[in-house]
N, C-alpha and C. Protein backbone atom coordinates (compact mmCIF):
# COMPACT_ATOMS: atom_id res chain seq x y z
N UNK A 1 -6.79 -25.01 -4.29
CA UNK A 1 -5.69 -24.11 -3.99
C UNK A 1 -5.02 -24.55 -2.69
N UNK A 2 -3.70 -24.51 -2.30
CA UNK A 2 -3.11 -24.97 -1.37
C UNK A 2 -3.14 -24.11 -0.15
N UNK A 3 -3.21 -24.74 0.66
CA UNK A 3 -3.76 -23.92 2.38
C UNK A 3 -2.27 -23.12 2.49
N UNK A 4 -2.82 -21.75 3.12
CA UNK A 4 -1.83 -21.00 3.79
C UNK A 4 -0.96 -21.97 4.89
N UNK A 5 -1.50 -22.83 5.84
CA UNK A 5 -0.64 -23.57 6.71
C UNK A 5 0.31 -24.21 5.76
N UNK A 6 -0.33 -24.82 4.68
CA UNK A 6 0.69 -25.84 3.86
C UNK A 6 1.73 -24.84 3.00
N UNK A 7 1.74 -23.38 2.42
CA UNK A 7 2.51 -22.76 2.00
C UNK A 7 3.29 -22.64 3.00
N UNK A 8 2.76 -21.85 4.07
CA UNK A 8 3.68 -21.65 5.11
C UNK A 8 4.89 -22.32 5.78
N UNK A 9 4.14 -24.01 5.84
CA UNK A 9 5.23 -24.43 6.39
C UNK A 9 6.10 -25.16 5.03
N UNK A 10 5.94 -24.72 4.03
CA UNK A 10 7.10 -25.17 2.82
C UNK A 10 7.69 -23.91 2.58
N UNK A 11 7.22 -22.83 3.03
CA UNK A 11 8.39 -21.65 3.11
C UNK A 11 9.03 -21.14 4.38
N UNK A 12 8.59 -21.70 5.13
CA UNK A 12 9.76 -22.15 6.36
C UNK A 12 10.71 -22.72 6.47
N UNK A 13 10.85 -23.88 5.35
CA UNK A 13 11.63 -25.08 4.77
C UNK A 13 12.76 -24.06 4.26
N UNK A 14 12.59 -23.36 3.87
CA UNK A 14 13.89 -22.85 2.59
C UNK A 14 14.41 -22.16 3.90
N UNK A 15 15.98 -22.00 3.22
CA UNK A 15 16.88 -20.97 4.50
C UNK A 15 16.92 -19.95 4.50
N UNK A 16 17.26 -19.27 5.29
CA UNK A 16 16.82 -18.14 5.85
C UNK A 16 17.71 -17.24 5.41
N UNK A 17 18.90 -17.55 4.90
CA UNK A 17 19.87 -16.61 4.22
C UNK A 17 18.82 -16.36 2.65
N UNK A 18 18.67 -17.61 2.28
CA UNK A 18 17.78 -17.32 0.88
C UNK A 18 16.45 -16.47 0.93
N UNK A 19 15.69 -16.57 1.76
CA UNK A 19 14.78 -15.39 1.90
C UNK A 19 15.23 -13.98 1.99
N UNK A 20 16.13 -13.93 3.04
CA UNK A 20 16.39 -12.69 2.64
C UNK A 20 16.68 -12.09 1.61
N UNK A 21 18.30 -13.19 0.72
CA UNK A 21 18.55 -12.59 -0.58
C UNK A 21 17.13 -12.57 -1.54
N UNK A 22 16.11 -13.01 -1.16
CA UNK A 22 15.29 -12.99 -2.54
C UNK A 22 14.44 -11.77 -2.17
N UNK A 23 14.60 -11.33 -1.02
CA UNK A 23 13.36 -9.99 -0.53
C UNK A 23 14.37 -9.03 -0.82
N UNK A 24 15.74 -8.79 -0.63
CA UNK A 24 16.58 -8.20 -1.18
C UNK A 24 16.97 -7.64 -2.59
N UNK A 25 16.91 -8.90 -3.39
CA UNK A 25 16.89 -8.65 -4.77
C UNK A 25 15.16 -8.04 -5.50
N UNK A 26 14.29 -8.75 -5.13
CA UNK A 26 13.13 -8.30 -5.48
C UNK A 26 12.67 -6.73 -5.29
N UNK A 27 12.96 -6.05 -3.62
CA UNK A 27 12.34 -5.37 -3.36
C UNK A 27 13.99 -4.39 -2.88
N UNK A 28 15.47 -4.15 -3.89
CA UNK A 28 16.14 -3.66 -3.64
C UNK A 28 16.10 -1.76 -2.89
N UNK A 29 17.34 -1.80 -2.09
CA UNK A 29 17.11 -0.63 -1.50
C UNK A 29 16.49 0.92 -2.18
N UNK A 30 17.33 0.94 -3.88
CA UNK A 30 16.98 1.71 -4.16
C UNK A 30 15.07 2.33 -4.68
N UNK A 31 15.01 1.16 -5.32
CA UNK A 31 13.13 0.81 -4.84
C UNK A 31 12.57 1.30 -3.84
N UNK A 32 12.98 0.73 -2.77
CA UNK A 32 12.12 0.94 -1.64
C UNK A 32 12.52 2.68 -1.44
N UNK A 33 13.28 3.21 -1.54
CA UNK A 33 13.39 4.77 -1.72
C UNK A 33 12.84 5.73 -2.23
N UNK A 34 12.72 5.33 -3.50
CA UNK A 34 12.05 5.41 -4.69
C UNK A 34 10.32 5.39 -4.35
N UNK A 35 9.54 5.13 -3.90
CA UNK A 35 8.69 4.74 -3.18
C UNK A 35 8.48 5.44 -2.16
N UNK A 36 9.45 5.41 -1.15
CA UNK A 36 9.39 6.69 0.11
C UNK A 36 9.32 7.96 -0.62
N UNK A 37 10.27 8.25 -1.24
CA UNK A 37 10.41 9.99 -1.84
C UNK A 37 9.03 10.63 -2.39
N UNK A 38 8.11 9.45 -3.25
CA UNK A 38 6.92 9.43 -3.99
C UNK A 38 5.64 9.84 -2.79
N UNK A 39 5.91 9.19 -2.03
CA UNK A 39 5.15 9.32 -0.69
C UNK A 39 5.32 9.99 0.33
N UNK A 40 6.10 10.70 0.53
CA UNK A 40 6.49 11.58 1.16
C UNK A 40 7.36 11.59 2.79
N UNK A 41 7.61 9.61 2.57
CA UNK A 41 8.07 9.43 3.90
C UNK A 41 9.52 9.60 4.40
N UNK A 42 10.27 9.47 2.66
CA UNK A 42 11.51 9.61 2.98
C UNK A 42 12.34 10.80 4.11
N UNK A 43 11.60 12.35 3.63
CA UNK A 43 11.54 13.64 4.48
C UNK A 43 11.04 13.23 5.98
N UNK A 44 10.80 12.13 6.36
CA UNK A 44 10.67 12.10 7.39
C UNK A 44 11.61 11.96 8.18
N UNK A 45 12.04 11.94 9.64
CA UNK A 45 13.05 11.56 10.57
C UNK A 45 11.92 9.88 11.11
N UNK A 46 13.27 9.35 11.36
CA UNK A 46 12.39 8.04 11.99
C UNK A 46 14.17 8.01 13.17
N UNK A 47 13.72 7.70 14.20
CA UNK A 47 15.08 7.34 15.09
C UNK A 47 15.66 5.94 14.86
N UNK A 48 14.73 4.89 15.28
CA UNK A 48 15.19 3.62 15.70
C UNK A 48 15.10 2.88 14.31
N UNK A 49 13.92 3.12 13.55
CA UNK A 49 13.44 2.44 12.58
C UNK A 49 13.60 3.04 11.31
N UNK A 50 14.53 2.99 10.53
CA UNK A 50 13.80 3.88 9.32
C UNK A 50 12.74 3.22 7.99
N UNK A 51 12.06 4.08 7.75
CA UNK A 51 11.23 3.49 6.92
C UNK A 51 11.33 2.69 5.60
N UNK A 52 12.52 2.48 5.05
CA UNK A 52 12.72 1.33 4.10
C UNK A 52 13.39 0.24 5.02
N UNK A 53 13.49 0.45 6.10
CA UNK A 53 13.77 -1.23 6.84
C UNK A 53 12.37 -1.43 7.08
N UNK A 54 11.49 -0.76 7.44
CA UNK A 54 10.40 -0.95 7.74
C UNK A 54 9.43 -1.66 6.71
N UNK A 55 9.76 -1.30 5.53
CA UNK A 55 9.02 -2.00 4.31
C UNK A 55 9.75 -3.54 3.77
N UNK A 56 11.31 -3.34 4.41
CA UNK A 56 11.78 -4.27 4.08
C UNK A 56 10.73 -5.61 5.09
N UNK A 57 11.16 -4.58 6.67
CA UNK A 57 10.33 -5.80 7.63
C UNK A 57 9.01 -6.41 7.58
N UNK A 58 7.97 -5.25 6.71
CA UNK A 58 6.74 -5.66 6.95
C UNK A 58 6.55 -6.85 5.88
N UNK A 59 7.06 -6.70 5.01
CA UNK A 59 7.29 -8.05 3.21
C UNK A 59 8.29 -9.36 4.29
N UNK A 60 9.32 -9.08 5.51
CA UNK A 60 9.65 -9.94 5.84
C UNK A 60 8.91 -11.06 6.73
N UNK A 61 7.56 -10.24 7.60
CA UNK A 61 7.19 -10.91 8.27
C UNK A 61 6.18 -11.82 7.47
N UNK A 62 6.20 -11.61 5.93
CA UNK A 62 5.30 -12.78 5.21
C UNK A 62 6.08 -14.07 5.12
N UNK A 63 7.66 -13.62 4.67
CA UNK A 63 8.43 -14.93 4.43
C UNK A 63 8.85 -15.53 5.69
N UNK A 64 8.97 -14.86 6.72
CA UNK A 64 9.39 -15.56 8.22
C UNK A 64 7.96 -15.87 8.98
N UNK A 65 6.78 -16.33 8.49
CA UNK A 65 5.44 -16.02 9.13
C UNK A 65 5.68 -16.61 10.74
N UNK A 66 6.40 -17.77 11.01
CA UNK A 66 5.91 -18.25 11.98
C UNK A 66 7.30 -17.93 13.09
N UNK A 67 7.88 -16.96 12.67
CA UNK A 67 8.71 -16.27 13.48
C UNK A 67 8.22 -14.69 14.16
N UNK A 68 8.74 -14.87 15.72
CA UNK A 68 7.64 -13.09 16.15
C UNK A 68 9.19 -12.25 15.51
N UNK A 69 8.33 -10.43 15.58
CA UNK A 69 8.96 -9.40 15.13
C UNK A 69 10.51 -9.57 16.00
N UNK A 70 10.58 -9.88 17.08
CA UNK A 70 12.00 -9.70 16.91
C UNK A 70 12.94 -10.50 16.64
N UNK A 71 12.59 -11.86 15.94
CA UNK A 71 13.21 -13.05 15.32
C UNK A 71 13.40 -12.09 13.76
N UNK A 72 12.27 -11.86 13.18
CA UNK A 72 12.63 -11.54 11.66
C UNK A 72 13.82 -10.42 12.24
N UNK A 73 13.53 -9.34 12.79
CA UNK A 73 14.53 -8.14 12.62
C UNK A 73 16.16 -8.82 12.84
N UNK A 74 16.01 -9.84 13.75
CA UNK A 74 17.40 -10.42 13.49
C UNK A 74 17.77 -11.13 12.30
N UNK A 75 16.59 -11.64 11.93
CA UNK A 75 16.97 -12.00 10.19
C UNK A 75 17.33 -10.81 9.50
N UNK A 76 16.96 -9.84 9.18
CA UNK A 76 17.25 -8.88 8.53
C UNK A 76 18.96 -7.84 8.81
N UNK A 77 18.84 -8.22 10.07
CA UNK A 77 20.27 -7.28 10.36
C UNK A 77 20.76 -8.29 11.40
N UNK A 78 21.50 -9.33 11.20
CA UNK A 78 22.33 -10.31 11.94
C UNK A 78 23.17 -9.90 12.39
N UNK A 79 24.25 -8.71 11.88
CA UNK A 79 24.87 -8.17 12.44
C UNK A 79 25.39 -6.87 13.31
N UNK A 80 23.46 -6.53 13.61
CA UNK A 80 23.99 -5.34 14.97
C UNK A 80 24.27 -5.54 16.21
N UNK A 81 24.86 -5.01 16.29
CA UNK A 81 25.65 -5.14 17.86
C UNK A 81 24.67 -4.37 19.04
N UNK A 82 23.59 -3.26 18.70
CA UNK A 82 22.91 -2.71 19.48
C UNK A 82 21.61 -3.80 19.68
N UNK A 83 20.92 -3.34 21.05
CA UNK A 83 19.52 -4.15 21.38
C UNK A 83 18.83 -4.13 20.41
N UNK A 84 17.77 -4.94 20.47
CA UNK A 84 17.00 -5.73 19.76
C UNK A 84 15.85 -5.03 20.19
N UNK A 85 15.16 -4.25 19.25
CA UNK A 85 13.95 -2.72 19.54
C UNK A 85 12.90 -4.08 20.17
N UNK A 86 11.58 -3.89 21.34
CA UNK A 86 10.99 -4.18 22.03
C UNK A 86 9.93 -4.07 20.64
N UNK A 87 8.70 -5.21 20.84
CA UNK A 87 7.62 -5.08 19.73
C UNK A 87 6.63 -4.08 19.92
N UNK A 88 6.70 -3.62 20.55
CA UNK A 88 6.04 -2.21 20.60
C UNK A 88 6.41 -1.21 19.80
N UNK A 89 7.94 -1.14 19.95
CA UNK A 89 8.57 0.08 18.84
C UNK A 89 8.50 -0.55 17.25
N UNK A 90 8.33 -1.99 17.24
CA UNK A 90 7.88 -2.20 15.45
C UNK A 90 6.52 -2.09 15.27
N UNK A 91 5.53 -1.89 16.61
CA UNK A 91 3.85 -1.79 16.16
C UNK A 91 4.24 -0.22 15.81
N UNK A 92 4.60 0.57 16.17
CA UNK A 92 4.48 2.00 16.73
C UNK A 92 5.17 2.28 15.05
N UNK A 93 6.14 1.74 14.92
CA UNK A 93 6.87 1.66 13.44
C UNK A 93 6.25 1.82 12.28
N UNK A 94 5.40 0.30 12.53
CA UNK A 94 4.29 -0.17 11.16
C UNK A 94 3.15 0.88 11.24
N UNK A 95 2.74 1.73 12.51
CA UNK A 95 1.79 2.40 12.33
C UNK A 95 1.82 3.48 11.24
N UNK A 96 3.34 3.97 11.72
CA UNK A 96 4.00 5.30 10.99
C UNK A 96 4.13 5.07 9.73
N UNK A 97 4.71 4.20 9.42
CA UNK A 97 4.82 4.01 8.06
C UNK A 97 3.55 3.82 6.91
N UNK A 98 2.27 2.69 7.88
CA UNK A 98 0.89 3.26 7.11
C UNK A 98 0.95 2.37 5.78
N UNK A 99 0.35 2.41 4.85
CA UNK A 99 -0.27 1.15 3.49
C UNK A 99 -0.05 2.19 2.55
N UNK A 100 0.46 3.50 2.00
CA UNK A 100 0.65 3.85 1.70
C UNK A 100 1.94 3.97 0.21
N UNK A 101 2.97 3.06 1.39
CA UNK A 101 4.25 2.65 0.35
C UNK A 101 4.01 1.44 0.09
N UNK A 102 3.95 0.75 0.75
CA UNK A 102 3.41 -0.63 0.41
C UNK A 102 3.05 -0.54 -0.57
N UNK A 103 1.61 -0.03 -0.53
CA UNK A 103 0.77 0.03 -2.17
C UNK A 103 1.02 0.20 -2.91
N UNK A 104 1.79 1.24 -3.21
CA UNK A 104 2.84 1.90 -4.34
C UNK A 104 3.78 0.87 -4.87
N UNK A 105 4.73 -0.11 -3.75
CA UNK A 105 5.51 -0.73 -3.94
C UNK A 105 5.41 -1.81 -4.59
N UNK A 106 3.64 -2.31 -4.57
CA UNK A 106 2.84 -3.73 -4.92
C UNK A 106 2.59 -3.19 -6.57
N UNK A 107 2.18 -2.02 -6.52
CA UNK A 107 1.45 -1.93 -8.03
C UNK A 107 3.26 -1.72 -8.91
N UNK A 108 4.43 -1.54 -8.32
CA UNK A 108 5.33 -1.54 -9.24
C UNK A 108 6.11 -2.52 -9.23
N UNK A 109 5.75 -3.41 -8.50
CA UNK A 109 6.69 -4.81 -8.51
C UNK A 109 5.92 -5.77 -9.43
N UNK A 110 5.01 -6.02 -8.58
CA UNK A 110 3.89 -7.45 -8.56
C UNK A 110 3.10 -7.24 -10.33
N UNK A 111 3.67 -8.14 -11.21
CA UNK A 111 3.71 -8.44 -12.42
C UNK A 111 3.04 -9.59 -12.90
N UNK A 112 2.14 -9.96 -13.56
CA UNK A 112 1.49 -11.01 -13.97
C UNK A 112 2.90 -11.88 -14.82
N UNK A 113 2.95 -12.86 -14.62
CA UNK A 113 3.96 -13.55 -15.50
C UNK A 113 3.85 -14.60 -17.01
N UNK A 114 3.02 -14.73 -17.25
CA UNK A 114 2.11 -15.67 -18.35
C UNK A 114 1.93 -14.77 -19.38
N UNK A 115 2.73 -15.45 -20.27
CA UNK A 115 2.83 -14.57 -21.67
C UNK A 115 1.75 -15.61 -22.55
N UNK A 116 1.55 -14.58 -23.90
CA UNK A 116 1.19 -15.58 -25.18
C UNK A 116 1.36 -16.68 -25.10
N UNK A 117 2.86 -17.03 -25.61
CA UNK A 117 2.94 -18.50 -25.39
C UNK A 117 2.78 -19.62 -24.33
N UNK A 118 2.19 -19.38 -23.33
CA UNK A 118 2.35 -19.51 -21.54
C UNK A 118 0.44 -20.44 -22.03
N UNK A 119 1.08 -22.00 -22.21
CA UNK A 119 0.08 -22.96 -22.00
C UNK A 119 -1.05 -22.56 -20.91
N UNK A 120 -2.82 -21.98 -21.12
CA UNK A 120 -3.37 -22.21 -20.86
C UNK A 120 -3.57 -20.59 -20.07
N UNK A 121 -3.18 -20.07 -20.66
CA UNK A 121 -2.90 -18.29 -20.04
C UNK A 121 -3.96 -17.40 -20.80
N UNK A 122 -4.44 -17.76 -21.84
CA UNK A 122 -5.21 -16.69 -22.52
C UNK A 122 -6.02 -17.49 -23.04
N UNK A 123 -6.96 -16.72 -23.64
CA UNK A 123 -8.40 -17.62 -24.03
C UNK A 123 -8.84 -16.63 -25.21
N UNK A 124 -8.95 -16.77 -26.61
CA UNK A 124 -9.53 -16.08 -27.75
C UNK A 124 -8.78 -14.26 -27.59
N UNK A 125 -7.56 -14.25 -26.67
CA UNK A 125 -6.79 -12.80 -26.36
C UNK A 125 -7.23 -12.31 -25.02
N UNK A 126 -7.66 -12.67 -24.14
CA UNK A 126 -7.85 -12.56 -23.03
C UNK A 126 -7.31 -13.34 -22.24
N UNK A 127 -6.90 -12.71 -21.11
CA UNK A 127 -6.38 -13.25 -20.26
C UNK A 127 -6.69 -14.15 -18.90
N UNK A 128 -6.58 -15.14 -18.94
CA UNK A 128 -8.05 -16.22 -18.37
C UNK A 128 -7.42 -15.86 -16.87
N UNK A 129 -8.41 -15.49 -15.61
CA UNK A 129 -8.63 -15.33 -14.28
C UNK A 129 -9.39 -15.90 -13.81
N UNK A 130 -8.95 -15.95 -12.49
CA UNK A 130 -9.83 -16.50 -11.24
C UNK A 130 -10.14 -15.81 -10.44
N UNK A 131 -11.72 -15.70 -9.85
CA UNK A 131 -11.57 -15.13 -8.21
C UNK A 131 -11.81 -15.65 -7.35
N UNK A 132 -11.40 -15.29 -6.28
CA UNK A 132 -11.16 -15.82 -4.87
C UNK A 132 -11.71 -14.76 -3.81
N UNK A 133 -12.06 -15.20 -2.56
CA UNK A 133 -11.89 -14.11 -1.73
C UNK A 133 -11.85 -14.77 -0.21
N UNK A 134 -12.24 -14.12 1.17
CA UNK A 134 -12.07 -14.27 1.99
C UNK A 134 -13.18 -13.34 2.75
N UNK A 135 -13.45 -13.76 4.42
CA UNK A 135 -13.51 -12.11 5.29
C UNK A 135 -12.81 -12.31 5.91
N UNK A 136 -12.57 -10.91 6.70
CA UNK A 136 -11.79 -10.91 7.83
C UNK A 136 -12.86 -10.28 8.71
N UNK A 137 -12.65 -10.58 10.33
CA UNK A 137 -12.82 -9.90 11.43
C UNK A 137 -12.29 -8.60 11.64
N UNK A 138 -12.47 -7.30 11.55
CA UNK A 138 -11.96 -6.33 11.95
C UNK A 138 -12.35 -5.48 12.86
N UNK A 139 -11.32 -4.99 13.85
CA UNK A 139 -12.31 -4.22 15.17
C UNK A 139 -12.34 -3.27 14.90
N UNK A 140 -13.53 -1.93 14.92
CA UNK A 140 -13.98 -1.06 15.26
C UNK A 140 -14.15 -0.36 16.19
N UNK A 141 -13.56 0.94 16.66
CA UNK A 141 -14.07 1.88 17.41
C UNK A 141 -15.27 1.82 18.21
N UNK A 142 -15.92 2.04 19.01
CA UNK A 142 -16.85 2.08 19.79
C UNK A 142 -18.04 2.79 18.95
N UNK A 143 -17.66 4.22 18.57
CA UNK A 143 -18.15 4.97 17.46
C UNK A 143 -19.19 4.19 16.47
N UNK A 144 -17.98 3.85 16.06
CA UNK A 144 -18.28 3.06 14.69
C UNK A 144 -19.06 1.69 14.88
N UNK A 145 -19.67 0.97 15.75
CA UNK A 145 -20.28 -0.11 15.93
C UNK A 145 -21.92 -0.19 15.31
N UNK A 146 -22.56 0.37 15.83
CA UNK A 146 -23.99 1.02 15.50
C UNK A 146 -23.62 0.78 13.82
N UNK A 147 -23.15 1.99 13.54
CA UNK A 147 -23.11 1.88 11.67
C UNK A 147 -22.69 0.71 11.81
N UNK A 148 -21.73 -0.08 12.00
CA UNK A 148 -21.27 -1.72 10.68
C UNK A 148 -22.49 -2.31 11.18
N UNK A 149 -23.28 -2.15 12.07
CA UNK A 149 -24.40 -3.71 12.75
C UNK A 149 -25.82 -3.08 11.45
N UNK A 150 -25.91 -1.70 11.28
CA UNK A 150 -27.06 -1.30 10.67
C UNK A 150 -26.73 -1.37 9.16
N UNK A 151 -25.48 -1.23 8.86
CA UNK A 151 -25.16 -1.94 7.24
C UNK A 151 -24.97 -3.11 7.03
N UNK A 152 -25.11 -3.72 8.42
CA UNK A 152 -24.82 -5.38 8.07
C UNK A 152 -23.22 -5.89 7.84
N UNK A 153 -22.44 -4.72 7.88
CA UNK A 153 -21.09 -5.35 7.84
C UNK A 153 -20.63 -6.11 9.55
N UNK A 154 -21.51 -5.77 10.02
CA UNK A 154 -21.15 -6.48 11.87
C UNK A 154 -22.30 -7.72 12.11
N UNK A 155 -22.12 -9.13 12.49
CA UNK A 155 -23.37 -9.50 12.55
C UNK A 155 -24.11 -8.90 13.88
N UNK A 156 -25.13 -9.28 13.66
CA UNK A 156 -26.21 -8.82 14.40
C UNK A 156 -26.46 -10.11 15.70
N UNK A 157 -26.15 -11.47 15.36
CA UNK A 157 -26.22 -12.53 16.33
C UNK A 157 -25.24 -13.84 15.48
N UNK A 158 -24.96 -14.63 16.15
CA UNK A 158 -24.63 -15.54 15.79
C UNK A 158 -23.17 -15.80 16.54
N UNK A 159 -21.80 -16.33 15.72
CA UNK A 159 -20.53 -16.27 16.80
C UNK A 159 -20.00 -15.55 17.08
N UNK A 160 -20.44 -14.52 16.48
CA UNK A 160 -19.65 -12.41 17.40
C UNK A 160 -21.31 -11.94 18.20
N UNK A 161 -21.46 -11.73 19.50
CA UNK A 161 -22.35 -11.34 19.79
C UNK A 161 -22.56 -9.65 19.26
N UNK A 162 -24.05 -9.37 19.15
CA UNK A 162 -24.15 -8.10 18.80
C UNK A 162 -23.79 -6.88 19.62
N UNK A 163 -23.00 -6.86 20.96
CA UNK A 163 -22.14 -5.67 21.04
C UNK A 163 -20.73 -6.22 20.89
N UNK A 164 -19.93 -6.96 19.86
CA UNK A 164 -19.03 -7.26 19.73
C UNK A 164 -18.47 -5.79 18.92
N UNK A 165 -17.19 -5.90 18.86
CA UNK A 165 -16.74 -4.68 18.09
C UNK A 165 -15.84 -5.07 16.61
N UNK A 166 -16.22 -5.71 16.54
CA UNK A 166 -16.30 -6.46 15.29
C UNK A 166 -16.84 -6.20 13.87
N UNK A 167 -16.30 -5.61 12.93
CA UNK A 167 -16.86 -5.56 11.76
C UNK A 167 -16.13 -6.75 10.54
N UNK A 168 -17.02 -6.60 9.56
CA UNK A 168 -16.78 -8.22 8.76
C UNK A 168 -15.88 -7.03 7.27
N UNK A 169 -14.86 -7.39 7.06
CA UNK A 169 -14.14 -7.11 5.81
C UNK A 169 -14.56 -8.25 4.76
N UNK A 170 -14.95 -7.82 3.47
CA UNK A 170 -15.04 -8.88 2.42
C UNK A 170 -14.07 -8.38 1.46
N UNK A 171 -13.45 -9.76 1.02
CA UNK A 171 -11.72 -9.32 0.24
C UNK A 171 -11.75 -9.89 -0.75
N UNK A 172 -12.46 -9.48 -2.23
CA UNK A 172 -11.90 -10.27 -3.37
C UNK A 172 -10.88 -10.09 -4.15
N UNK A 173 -10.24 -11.07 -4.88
CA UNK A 173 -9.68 -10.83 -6.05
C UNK A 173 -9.28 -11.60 -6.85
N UNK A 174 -8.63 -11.16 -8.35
CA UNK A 174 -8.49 -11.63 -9.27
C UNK A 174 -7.25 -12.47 -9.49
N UNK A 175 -6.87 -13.47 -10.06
CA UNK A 175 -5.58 -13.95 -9.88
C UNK A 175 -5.68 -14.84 -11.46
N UNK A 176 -4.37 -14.56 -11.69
CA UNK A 176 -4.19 -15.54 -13.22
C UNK A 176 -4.27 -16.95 -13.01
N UNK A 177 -4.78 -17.58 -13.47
CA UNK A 177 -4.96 -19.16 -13.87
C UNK A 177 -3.17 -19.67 -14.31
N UNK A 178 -3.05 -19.13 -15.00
CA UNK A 178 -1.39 -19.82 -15.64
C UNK A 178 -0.07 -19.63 -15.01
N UNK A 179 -0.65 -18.37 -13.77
CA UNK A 179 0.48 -17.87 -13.13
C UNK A 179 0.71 -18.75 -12.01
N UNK A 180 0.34 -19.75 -11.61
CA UNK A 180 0.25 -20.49 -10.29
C UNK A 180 -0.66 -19.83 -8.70
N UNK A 181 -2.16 -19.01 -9.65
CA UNK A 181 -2.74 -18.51 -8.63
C UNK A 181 -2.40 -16.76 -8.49
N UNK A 182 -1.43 -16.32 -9.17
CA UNK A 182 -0.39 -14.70 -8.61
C UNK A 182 -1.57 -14.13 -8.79
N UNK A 183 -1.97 -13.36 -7.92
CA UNK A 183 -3.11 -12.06 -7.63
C UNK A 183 -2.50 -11.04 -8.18
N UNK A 184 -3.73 -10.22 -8.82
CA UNK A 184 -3.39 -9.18 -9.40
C UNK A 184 -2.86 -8.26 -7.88
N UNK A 185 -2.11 -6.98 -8.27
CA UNK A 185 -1.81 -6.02 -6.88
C UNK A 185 -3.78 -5.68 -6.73
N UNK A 186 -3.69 -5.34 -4.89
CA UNK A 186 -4.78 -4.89 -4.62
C UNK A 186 -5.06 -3.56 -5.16
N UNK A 187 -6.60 -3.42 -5.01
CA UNK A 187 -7.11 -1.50 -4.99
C UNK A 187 -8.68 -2.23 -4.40
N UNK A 188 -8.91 -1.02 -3.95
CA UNK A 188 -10.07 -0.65 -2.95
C UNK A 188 -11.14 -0.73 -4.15
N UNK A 189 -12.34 -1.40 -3.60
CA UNK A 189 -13.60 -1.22 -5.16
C UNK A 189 -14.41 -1.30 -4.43
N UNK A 190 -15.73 -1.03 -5.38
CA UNK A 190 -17.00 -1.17 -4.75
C UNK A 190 -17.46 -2.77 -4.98
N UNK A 191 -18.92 -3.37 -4.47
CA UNK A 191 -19.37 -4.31 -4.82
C UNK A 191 -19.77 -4.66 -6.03
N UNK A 192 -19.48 -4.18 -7.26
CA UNK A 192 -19.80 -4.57 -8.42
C UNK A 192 -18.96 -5.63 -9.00
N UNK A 193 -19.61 -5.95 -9.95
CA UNK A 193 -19.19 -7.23 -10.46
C UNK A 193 -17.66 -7.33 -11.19
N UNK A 194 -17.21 -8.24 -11.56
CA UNK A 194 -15.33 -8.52 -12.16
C UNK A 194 -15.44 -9.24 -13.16
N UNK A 195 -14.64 -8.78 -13.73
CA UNK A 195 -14.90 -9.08 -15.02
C UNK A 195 -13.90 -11.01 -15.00
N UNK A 196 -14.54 -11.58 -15.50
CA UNK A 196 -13.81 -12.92 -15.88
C UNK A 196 -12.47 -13.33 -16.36
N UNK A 197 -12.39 -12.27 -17.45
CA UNK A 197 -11.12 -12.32 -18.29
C UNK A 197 -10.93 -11.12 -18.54
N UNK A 198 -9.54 -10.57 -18.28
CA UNK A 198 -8.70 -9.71 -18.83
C UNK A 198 -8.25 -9.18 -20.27
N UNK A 199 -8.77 -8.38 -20.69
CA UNK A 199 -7.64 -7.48 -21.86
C UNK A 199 -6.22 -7.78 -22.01
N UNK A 200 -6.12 -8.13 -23.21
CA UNK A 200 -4.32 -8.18 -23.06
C UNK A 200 -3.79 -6.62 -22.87
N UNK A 201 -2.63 -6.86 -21.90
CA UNK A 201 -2.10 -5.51 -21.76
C UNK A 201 -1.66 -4.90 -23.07
């Protein structure tokens, strides 16, 4: 599978007018609304930020990766004439807004693409997958340290010392073989096992 550095810097390559139109067309305004209303963020007041720029920005900072937050926001709105919000007011932003729409927004976009006829996509009517996964480092509360070191999600010694605040995320998932790798949308599971191949929808 090809390294995030090596995606990255071949989607840096493309221009920057074209990213936008394609986060534009993909993830259009009325969508992203559609999504807020469901979730209850739309009823919200936001001053500086409102929350479908906010979903627009957080999907932007994947396609602009190696640009900081206030490079993308000028990608996104080239033409305001007011300051350029400080990255504090887009942490403070992304807080508010939360994984909430996102999620919503992933399970109604993000589409497996490999049909029947789609060379090397299905196997006896199933749909042939791969898994993959990763960890991540994630910090913890002070609180919370004791529990991840006694479930073992924190190590106990090794390159995070044991009062590090550090807990270990384990991230799998499923992704089509025919699709060029496309992951299914996430959901939260337990450690049990995955199934190999898919049901046709």
């Amino acid at each position: 599978m090809t390294s995030l550095y090596t995606e990255s810097r071949t989607l840096a390559q493309w221009p920057t007018a074209e990213r936008v139109r394609a986060l534009k067309r993909i993830l259009p305004h009325a969508k992203v609304q559609a999504v807020l209303r469901r979730t209850g963020h739309a009823s919200r007041r936001y001053l500086r930020l409102p929350a479908w720029f906010m979903v627009w920005f957080v999907v932007a900072l994947g396609l602009f990766c190696r640009d900081c937050y206030r490079q993308v926001f000028k990608w996104l709105q080239p033409f305001r004439r007011k300051p350029t919000p400080g990255r504090s007011t887009f942490c403070e932003a992304r807080q508010r807004l939360g994984v909430a729409p996102l999620n919503l927004l992933i399970q109604e976009v993000v589409e497996l693409r490999g049909t029947r006829q789609t060379p090397g996509a299905f196997y006896h009517g199933m749909r042939l997958m791969a898994l993959d996964g990763f960890v991540l480092d994630v910090a913890a509360p002070p609180q919370q340290r004791p529990r991840l070191r006694a479930t073992g999600l924190a190590p106990q010694s090794g390159r995070l010392s044991p009062s590090s605040g550090f807990g270990l995320v384990r991230a799998g998932y499923a992704c089509a073989v025919a699709d060029a790798h496309q992951a299914l949308p996430p959901q939260r599971g337990d450690d049990g096992p995955l199934p190999a191949a898919m049901p046709p929808e």
